[in-house]
N, C-alpha and C. Protein backbone atom coordinates (compact mmCIF):
# COMPACT_ATOMS: atom_id res chain seq x y z
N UNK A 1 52.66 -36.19 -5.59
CA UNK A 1 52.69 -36.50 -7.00
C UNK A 1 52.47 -35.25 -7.84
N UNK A 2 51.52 -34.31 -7.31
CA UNK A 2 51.92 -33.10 -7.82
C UNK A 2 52.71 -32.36 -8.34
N UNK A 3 53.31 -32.11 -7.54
CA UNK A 3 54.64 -31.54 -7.16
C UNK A 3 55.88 -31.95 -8.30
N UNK A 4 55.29 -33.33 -8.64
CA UNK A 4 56.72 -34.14 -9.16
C UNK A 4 56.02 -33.90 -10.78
N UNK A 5 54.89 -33.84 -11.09
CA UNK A 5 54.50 -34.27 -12.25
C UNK A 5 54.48 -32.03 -12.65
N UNK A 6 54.64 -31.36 -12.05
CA UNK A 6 54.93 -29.89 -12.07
C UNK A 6 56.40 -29.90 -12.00
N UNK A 7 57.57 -30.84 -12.18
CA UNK A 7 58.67 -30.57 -11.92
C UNK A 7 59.74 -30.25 -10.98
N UNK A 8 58.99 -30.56 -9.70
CA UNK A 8 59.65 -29.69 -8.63
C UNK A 8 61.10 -31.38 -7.87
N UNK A 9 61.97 -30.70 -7.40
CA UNK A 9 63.08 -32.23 -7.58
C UNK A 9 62.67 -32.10 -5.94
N UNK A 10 62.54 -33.60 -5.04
CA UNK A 10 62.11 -33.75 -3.60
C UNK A 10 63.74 -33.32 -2.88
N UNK A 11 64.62 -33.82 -3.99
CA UNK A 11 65.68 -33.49 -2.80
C UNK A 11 66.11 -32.22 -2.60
N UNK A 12 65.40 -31.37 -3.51
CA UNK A 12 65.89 -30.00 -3.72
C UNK A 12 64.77 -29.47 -2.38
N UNK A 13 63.38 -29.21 -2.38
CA UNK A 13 62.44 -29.08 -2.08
C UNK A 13 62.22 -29.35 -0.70
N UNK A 14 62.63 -30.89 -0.15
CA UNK A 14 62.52 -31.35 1.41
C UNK A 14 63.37 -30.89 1.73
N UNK A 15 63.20 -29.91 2.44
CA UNK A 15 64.08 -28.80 3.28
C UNK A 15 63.43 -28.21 4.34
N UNK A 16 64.00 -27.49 5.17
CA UNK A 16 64.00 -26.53 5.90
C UNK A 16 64.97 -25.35 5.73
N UNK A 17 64.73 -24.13 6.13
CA UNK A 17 64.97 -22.90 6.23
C UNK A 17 66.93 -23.12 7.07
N UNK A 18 68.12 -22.49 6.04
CA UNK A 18 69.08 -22.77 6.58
C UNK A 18 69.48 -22.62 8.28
N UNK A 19 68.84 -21.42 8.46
CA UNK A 19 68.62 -21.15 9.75
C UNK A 19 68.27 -22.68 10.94
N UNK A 20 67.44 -23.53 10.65
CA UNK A 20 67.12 -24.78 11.44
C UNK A 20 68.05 -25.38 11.13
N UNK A 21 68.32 -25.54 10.43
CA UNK A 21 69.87 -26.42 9.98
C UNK A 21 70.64 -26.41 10.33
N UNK A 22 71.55 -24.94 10.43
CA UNK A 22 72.78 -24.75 11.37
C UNK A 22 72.69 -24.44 12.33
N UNK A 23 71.95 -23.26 12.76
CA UNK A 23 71.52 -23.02 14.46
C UNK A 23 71.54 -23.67 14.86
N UNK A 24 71.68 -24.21 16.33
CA UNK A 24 71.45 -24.64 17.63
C UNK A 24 70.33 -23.63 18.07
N UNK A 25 69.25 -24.30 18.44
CA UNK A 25 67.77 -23.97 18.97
C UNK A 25 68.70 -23.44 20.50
N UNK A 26 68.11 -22.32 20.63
CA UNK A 26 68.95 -21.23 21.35
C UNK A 26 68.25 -21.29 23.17
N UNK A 27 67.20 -21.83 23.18
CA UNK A 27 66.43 -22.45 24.74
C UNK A 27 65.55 -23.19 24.35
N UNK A 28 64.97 -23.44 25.54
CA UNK A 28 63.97 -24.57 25.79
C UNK A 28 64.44 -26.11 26.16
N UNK A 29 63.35 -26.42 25.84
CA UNK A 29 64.13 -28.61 26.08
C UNK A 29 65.06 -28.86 25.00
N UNK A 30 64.64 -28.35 23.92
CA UNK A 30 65.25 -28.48 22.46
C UNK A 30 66.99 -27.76 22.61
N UNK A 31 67.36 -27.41 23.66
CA UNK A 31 68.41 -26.07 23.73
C UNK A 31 69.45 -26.64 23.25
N UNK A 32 70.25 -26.03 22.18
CA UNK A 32 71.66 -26.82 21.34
C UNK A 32 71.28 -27.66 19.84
N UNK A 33 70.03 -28.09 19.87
CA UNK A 33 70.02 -28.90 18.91
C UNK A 33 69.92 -28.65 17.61
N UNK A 34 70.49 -29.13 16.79
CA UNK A 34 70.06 -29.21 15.03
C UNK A 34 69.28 -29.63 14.25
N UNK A 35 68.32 -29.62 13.83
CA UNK A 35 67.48 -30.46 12.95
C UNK A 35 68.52 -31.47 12.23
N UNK A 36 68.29 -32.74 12.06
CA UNK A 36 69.01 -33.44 11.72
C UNK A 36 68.16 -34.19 9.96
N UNK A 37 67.47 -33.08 9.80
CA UNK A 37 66.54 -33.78 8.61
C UNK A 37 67.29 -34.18 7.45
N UNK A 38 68.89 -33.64 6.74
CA UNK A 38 68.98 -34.55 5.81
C UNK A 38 69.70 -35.75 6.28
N UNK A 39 69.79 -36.28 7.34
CA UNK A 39 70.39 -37.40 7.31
C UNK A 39 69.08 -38.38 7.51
N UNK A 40 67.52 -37.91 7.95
CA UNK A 40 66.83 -38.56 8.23
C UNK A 40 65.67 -38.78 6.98
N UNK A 41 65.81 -37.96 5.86
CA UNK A 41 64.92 -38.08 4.90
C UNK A 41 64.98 -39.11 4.13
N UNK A 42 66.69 -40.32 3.79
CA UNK A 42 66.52 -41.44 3.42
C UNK A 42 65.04 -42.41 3.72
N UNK A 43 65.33 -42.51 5.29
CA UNK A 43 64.43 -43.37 6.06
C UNK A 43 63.31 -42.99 5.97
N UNK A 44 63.08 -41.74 5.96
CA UNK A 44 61.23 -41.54 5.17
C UNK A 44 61.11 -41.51 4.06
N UNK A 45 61.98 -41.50 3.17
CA UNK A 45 61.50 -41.61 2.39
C UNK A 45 61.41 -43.24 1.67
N UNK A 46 61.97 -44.63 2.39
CA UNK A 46 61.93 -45.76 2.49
C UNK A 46 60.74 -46.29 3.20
N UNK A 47 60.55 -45.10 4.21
CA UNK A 47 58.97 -45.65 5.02
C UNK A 47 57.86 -45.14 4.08
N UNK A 48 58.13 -44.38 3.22
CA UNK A 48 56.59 -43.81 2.63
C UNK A 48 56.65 -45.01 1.19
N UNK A 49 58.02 -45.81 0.64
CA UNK A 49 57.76 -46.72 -0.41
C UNK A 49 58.36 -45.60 -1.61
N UNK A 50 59.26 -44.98 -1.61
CA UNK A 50 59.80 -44.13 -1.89
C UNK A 50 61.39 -44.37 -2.38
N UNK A 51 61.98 -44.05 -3.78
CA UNK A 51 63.23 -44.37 -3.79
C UNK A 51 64.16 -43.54 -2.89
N UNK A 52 65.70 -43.18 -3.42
CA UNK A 52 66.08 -42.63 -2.35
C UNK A 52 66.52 -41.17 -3.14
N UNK A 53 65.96 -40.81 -4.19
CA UNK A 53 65.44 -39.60 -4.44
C UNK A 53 64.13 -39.01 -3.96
N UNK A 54 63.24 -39.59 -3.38
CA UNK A 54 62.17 -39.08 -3.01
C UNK A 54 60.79 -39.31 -3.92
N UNK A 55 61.15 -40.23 -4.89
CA UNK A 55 60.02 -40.58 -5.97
C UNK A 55 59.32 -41.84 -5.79
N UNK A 56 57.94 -41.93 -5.49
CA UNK A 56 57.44 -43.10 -5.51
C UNK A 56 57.86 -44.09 -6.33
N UNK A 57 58.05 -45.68 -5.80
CA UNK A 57 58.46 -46.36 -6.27
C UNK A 57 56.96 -46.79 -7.18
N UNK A 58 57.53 -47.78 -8.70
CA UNK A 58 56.41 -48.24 -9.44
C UNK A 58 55.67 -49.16 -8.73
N UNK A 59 56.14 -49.93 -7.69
CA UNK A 59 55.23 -50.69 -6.64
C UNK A 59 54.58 -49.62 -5.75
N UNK A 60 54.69 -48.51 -5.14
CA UNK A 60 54.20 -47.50 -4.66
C UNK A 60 52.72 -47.52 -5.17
N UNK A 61 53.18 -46.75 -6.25
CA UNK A 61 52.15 -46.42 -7.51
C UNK A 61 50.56 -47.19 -7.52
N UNK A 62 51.44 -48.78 -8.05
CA UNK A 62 50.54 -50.11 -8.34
C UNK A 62 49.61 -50.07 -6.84
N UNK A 63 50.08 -50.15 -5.80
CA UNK A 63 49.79 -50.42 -4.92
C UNK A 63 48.49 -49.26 -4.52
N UNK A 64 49.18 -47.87 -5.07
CA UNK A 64 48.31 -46.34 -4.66
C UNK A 64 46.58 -46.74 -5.89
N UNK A 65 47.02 -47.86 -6.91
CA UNK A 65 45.99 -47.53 -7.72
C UNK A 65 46.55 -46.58 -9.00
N UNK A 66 47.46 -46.08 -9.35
CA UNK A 66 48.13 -44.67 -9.98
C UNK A 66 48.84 -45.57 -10.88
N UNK A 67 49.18 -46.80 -11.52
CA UNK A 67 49.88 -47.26 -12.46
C UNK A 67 49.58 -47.41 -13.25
């Protein structure tokens, strides 16, 4: 809530470094893979009560006590 009430936009912000993004993780167990975080930030952000910009919903809020 910080963050949001300082201006900062979640979809801009929930990121990682381009590098995790396009790379393929170069060894280990992980070897080949991509972070797959913007296709997965919808769903957290639906599990945290969250629209699908990343902003607490007004039931969020009510619920946090914050309305």
């Amino acid at each position: 809530l910080f963050n949001l009430r300082e201006g900062l936009d979640p979809l801009k912000e929930d990121t990682l470094p381009d590098r995790l993004l396009k790379e393929p993780i170069p060894d280990g167990p992980s070897k080949g893979m991509i972070s797959r975080l913007p296709e997965m930030l919808p769903a957290y952000y639906k599990y945290r009560g969250w629209d699908e910009k990343g902003i607490p919903t007004a039931e969020k809020l009510e619920e946090l006590g914050l309305k």
